[in-house]
Protein backbone atom coordinates (compact mmCIF):
# COMPACT_ATOMS: atom_id res chain seq x y z
CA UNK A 1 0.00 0.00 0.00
CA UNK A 2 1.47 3.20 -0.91
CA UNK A 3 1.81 5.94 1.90
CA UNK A 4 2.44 9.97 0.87
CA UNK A 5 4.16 12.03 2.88
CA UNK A 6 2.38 15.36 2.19
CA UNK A 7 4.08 17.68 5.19
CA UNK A 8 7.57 16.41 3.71
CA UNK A 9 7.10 16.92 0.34
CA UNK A 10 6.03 20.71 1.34
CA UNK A 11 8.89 21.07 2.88
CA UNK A 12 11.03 19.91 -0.17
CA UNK A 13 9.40 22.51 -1.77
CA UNK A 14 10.52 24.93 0.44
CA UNK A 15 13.76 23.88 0.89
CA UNK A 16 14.04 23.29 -2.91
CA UNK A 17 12.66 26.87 -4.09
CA UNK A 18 15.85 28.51 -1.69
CA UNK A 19 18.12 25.83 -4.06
CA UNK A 20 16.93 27.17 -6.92
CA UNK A 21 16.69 30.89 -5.55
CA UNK A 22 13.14 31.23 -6.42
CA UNK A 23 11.25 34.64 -4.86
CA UNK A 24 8.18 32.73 -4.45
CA UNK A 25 6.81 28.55 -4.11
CA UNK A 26 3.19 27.11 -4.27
CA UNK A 27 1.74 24.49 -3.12
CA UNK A 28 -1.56 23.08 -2.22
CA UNK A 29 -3.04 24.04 0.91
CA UNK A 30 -4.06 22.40 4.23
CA UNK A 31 -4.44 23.76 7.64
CA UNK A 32 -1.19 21.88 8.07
CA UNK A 33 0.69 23.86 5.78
CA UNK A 34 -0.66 27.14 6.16
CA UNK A 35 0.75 26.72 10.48
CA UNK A 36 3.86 26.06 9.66
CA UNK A 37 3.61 28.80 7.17
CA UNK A 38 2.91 31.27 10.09
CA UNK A 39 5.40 29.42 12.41
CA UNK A 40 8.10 30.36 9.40
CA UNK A 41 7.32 33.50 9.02
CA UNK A 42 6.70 34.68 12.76
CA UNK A 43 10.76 33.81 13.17
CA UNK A 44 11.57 35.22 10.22
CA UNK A 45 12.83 32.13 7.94
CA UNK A 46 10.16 33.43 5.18
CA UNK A 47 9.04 36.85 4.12
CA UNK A 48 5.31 36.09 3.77
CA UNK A 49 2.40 33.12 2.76
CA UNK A 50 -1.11 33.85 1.83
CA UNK A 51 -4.01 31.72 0.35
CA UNK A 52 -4.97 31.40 -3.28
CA UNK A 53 -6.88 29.86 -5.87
CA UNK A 54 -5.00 28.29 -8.94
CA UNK A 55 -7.84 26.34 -11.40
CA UNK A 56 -10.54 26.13 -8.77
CA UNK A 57 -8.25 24.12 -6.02
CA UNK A 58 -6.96 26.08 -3.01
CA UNK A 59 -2.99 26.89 -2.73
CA UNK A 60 -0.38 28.63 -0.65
CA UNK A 61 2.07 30.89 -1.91
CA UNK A 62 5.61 31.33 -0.03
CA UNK A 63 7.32 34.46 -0.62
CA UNK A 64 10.89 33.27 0.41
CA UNK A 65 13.11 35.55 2.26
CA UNK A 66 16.79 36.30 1.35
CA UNK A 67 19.35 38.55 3.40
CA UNK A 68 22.20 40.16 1.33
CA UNK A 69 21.37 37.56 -1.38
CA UNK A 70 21.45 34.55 1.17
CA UNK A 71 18.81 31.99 2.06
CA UNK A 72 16.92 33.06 5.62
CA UNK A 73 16.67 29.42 6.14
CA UNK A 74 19.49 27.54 5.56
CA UNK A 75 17.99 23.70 6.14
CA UNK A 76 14.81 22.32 7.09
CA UNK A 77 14.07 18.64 8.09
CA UNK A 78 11.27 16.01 8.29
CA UNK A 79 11.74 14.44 12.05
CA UNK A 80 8.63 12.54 12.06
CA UNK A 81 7.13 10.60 9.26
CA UNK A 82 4.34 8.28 8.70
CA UNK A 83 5.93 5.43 9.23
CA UNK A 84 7.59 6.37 12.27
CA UNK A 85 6.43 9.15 14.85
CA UNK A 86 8.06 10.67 17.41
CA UNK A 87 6.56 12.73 20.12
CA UNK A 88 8.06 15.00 23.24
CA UNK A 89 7.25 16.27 25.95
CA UNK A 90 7.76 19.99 26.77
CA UNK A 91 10.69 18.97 28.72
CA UNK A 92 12.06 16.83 26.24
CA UNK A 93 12.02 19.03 22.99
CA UNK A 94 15.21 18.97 21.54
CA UNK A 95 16.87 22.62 20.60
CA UNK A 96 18.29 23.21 17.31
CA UNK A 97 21.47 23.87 17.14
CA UNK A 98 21.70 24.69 20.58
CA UNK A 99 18.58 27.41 20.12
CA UNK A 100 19.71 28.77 16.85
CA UNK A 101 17.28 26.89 14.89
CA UNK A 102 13.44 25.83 16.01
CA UNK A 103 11.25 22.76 16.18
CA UNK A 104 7.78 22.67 15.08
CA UNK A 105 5.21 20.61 16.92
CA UNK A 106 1.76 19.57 16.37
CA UNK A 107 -0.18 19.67 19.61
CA UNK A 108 -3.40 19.73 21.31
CA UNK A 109 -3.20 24.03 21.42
CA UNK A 110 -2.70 23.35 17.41
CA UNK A 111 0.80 24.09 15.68
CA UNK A 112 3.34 25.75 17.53
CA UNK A 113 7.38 26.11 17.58
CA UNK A 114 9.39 24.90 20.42
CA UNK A 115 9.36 27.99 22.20
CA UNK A 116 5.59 28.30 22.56
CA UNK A 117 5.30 25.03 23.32
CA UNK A 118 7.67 25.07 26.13
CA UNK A 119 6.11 28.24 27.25
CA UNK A 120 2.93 26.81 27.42
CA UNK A 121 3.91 23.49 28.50
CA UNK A 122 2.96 20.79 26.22
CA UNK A 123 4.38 18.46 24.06
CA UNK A 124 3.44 16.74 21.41
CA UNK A 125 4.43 15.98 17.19
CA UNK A 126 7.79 17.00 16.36
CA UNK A 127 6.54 17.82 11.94
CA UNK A 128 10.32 19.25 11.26
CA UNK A 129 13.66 21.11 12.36
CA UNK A 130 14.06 24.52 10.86
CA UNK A 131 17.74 26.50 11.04
């Protein structure tokens, strides 16, 4: 049975539209992606997302964000997958790169990064590692 991994392949689109220096991606939206839209662009790792149409089906569009002509996000990775989840508790959220980068969680308060989820102290998903 085949199994599709729709968070990471919108996160290979992210990471691949920085590759290819791209001002903008778009992809097809979900609740999913439009959170960790917000969670990327409320610490600065995108410029801005909004909701479309293209042909009658509903998309996002990424406006990626470059400083002096370098990628604001320099890598991005899947830490859970389908086949194999992995959960933490607020204690036990690891930091990126010793706090440089963040974590984004899925949660019973909805999507949040691993400082509001420490704040508000709950674990949960870990989706993906941003730096």
């Amino acid at each position: 049975m085949a199994s599709h991994d729709t968070i990471g392949d919108y996160l290979t689109i992210i990471r691949n539209g920085y590759s290819a220096d791209l001002s903008t991606v778009t992809a097809q939206w979900s609740k999913v992606r439009e959170g960790i839209a917000r969670i990327l662009k409320d610490n600065g790792y995108v410029s801005d997302y909004a909701k479309g149409e293209r042909e009658g089906l509903p998309v996002l569009v990424i406006t990626l964000k470059y400083v002096n002509r370098a990628p604001a996000l320099t890598g991005i990775k899947r830490v859970s997958s389908p086949g194999r989840r992995v959960y933490a508790g607020y204690s036990e959220i690891p930091k990126v790169i010793g706090g440089m980068g963040i974590s984004i969680l899925t949660t019973s308060h909805g999507l949040l990064s691993d400082r509001e989820a420490r704040l508000q102290k709950t674990g949960g998903e870990l989706l993906a590692q941003v730096w």
